[in-house]
Protein backbone atom coordinates (compact mmCIF):
# COMPACT_ATOMS: atom_id res chain seq x y z
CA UNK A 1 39.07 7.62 14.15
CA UNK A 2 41.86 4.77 14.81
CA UNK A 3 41.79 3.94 18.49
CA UNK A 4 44.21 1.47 20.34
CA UNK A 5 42.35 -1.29 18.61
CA UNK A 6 42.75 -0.51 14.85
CA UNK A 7 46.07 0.79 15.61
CA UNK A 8 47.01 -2.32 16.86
CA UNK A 9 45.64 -4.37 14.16
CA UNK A 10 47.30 -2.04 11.37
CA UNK A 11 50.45 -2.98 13.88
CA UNK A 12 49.92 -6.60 13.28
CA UNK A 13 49.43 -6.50 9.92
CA UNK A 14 52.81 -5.25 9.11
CA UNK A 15 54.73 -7.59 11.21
CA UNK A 16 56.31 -9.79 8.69
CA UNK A 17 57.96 -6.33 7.68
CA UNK A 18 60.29 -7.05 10.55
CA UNK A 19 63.69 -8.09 9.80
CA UNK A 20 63.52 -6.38 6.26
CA UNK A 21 65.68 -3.87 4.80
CA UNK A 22 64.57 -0.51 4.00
CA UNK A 23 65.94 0.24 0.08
CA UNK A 24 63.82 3.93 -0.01
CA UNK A 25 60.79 6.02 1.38
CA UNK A 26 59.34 8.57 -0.53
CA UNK A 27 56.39 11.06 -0.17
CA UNK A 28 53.70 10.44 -2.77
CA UNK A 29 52.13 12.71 -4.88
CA UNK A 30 49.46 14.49 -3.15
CA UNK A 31 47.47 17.08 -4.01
CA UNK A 32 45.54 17.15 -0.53
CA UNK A 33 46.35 18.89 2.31
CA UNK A 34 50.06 17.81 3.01
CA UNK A 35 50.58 15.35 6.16
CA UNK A 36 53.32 16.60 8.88
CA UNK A 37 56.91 14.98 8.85
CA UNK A 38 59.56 15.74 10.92
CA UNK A 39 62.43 16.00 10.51
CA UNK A 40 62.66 16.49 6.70
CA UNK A 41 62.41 14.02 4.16
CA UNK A 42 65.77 13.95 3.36
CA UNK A 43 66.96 13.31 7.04
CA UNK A 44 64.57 10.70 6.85
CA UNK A 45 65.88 8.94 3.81
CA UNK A 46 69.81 9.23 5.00
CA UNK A 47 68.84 7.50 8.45
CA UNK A 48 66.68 5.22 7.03
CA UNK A 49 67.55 3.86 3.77
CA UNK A 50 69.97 0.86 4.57
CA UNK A 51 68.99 0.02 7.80
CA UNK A 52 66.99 -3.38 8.88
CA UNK A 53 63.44 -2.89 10.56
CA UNK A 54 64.01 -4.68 14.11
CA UNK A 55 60.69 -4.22 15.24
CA UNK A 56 57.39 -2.92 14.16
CA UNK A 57 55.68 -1.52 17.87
CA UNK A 58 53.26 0.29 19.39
CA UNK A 59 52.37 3.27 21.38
CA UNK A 60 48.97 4.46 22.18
CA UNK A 61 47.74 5.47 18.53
CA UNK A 62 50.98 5.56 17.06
CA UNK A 63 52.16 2.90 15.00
CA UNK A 64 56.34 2.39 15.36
CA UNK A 65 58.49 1.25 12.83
CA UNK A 66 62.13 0.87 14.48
CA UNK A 67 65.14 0.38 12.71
CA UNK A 68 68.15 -1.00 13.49
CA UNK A 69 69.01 -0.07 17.25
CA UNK A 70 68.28 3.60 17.43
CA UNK A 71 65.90 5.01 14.84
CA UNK A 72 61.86 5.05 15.57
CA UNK A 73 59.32 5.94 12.41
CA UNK A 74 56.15 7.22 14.50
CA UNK A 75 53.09 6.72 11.96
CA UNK A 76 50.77 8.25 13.75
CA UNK A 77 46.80 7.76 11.54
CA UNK A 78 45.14 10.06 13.97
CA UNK A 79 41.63 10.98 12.47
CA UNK A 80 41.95 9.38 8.76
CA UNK A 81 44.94 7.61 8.50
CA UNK A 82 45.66 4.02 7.82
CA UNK A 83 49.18 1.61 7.85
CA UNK A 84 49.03 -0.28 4.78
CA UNK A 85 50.51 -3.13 2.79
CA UNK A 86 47.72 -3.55 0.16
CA UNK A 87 45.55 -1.65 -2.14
CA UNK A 88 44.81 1.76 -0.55
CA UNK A 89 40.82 3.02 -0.50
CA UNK A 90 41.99 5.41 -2.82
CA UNK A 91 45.30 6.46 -4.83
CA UNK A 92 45.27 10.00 -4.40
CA UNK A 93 44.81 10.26 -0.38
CA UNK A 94 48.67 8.03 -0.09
CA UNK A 95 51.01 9.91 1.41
CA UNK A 96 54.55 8.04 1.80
CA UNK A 97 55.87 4.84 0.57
CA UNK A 98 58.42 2.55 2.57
CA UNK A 99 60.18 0.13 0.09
CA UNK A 100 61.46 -3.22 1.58
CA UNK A 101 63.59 -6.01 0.59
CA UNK A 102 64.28 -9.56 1.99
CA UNK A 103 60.65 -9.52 3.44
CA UNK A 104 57.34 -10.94 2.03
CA UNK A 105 55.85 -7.26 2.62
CA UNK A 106 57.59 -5.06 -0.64
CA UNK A 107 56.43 -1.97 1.01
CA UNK A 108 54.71 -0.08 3.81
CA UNK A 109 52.21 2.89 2.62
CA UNK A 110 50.78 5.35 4.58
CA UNK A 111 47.40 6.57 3.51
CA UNK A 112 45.08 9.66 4.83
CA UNK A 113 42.11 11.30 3.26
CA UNK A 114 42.31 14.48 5.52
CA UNK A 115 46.13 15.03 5.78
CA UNK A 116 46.02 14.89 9.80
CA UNK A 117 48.40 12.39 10.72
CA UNK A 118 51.76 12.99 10.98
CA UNK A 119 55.15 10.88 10.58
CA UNK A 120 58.04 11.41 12.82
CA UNK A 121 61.60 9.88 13.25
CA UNK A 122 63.34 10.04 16.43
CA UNK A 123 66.80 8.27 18.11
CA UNK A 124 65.53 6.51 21.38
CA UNK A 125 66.97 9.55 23.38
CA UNK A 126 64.78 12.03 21.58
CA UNK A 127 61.72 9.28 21.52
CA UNK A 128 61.96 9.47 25.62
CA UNK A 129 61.84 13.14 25.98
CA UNK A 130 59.24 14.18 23.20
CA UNK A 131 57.02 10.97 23.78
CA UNK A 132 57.33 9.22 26.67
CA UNK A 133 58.61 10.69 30.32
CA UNK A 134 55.33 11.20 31.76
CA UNK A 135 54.15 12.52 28.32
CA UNK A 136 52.25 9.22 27.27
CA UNK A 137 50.52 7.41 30.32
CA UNK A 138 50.89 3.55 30.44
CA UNK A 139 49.10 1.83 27.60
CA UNK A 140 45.85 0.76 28.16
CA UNK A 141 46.32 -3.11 27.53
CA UNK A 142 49.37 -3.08 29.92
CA UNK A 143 48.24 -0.97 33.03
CA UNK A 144 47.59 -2.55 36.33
CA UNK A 145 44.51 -1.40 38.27
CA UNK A 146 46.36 -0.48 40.97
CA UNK A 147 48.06 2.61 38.54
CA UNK A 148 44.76 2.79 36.73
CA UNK A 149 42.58 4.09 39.76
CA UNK A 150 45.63 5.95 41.26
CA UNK A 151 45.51 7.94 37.85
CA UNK A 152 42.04 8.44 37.67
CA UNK A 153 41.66 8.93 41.15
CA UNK A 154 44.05 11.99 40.97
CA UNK A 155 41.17 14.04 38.35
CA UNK A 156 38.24 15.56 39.22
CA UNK A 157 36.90 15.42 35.81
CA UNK A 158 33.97 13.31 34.27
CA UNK A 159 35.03 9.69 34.03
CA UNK A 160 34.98 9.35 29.88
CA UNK A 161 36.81 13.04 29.64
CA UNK A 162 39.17 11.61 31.91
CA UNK A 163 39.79 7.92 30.12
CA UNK A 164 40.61 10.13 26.94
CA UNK A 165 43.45 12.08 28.55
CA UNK A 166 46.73 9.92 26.92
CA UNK A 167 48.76 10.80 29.42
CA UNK A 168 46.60 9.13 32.36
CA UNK A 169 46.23 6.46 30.24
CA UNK A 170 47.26 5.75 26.39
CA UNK A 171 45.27 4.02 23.22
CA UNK A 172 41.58 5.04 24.68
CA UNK A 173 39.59 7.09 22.48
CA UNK A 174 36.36 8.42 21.79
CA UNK A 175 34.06 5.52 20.51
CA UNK A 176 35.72 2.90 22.68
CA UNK A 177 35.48 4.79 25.98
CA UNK A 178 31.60 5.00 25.62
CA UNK A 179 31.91 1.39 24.73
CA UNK A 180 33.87 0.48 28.00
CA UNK A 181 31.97 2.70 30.34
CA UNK A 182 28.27 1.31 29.25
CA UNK A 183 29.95 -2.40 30.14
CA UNK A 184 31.03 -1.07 32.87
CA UNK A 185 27.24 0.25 33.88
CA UNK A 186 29.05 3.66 35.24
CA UNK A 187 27.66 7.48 34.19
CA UNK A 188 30.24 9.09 31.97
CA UNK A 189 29.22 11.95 33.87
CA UNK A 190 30.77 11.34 37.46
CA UNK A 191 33.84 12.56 38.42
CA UNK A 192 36.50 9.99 38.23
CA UNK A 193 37.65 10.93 41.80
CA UNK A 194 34.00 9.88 43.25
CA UNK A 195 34.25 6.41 41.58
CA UNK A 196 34.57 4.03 44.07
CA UNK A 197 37.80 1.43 43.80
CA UNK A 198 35.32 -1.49 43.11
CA UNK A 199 33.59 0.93 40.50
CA UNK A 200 37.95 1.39 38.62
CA UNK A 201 38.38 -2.49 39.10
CA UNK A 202 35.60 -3.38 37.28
CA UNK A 203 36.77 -0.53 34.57
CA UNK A 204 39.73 -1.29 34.58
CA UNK A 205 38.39 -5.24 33.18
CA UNK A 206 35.77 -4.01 30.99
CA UNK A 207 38.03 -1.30 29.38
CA UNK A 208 39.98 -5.21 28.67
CA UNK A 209 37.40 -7.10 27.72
CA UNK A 210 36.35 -4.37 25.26
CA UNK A 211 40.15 -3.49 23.28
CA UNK A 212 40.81 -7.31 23.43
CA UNK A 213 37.48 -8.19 21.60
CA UNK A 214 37.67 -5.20 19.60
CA UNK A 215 41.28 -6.58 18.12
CA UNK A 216 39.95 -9.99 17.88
CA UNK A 217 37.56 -8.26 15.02
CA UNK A 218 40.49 -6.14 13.85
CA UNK A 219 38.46 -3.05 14.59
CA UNK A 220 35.43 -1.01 14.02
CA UNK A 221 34.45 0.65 10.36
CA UNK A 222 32.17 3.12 11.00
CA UNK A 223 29.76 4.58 8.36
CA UNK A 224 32.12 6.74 6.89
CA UNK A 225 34.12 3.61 5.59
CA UNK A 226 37.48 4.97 6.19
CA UNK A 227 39.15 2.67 8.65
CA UNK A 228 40.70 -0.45 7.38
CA UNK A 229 43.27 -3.27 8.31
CA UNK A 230 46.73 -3.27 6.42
CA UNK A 231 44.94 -5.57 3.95
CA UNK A 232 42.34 -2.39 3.25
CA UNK A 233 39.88 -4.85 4.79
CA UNK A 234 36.95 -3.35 6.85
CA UNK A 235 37.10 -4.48 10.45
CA UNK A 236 33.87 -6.51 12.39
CA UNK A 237 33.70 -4.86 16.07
CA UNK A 238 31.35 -1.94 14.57
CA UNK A 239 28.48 -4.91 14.59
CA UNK A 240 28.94 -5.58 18.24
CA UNK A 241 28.87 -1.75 19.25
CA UNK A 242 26.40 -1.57 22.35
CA UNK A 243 25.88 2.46 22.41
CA UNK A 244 28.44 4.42 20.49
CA UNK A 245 26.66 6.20 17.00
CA UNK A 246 23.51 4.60 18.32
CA UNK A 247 21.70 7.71 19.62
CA UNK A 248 17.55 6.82 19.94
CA UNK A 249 17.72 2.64 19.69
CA UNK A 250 17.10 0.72 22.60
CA UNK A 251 19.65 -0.48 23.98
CA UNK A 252 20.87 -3.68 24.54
CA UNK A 253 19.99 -4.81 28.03
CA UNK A 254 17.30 -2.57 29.15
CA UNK A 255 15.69 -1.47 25.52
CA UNK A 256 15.57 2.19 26.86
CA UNK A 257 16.77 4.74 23.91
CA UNK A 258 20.45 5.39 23.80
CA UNK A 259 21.17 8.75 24.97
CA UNK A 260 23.90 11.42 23.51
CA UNK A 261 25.87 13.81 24.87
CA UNK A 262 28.62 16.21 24.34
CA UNK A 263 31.43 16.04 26.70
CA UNK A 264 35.16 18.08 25.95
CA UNK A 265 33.16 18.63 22.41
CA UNK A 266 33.48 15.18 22.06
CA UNK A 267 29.74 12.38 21.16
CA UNK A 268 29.37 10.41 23.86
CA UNK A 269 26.68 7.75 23.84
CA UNK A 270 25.28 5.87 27.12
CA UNK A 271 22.02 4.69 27.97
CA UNK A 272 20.67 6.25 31.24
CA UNK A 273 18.96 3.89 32.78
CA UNK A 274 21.59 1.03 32.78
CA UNK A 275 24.57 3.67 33.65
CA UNK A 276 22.48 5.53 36.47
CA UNK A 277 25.23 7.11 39.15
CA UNK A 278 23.42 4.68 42.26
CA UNK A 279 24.14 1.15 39.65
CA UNK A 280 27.03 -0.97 41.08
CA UNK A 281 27.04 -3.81 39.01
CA UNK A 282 28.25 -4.45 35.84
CA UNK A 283 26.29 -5.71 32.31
CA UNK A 284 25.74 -8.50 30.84
């Protein structure tokens, strides 16, 4: 479930990590389903071990942990994962420990209850070709409107298939995009193409407003309790959720029943009276 906004608040959370020294990383014992990690362990150890964190980043839903000048550590939580520095939900979902010294942090622990994340190391050359080059659109908090509609305006496909698509834009997901585009009062059904450049403006703010606020509250925990800040704290934003998981209640402005849909086999929750195709104007 972490989206651009709990990503970025597990982000946060290990930033006094920054300037430590890694003295070991080490799988966990597991017996889930076994999380991805490339190159080996080994590899990872001899290129890591020794070497100071210089900056704990970002991009999309990844989580970066780069040390010294040329190593990156993609943590990437995917459906179940978190970036921890404090008790995990449980013991037996953590997957891989990163110790630290000369930092208030002692370690960094990756946790996931479904084994679908991944963790990756890559030198800056190999980030740039597997990750970025047109792979990874522009991150969604940095992204001018002027790129944004171009994007969108290049896709003929629904408007909330095409804000998940990470290389038009990156950090967007499911429950946020259903968020955004019932702010925005547009149908997740039009075709991006035939929104008008007012209509990807006003997107392009509300698809702000909403990840901004949504850090501020350091996320959404949804029923299934899995998401949590490093600190294994639930996040707040779930309470301020207009549509998304709210299929049949009224919804906020009008009181008509939230409506929900499947769109790329993916929920997506609107209200149809507020988000009619003809509405121009935003919500309040």
């Amino acid at each position: 479930m972490p989206e651009l906004p709990e990503v970025e608040t597990m982000r946060r959370g290990i930033l006094k990590a920054t300037g430590a020294t890694i003295v070991d990383v080490q799988l966990e014992p597991c017996a889930r389903r076994p999380i991805a990690i490339k190159p080996s362990l080994a590899v990872v150890q001899k290129s890591l071990i020794g070497t100071k964190i210089s900056a704990i980043e970002r991009l999309g839903k990844r989580v970066v942990v780069r040390a010294g000048d040329d190593f990156h550590l993609i943590l990437e939580p995917r459906m179940t994962g978190l970036v921890l520095v404090s008790d995990p939900p449980s013991r037996e979902h953590l997957r891989l420990r990163i110790d630290l010294a000369g930092s208030v942090l002692p370690s960094i622990w990756y946790w996931d209850r479904r084994g679908l994340g991944s963790i990756q190391l890559y030198r800056t050359a190999e980030l740039e070709a597997q990750l970025l080059s047109g792979k990874l659109g522009p991150d969604a908090l940095a992204i001018s409107k002027d790129d944004f509609s171009a994007r969108l305006k290049r896709t003929s496909r629904a408007i909330k298939v095409a804000l998940l698509d990470q290389q038009i834009v990156a950090g967007v997901g499911n429950l946020y995009a259903s968020e955004i585009l019932h702010l925005a009062a547009i149908d997740p059904k039009c075709r991006a193409n035939k929104l008008t450049r007012q209509q990807l403006d006003l997107l392009h703010d509300k698809m702000l407003e909403v990840l901004h606020t949504a850090i501020l509250h350091e996320g959404s925990t949804l029923s299934d309790g899995t998401y949590r800040n490093a600190l294994a704290q639930a996040g707040n934003y779930q309470n301020m959720h207009r549509v998304y998981d709210r299929e049949h209640e009224p919804c906020p402005t009008c009181l008509s029943p939230i409506q929900r849909i499947v769109q790329a086999q993916r929920s997506t929750f609107f209200c149809a009276a507020c988000q009619r195709p003809s509405r121009k104007k935003p919500l309040k």
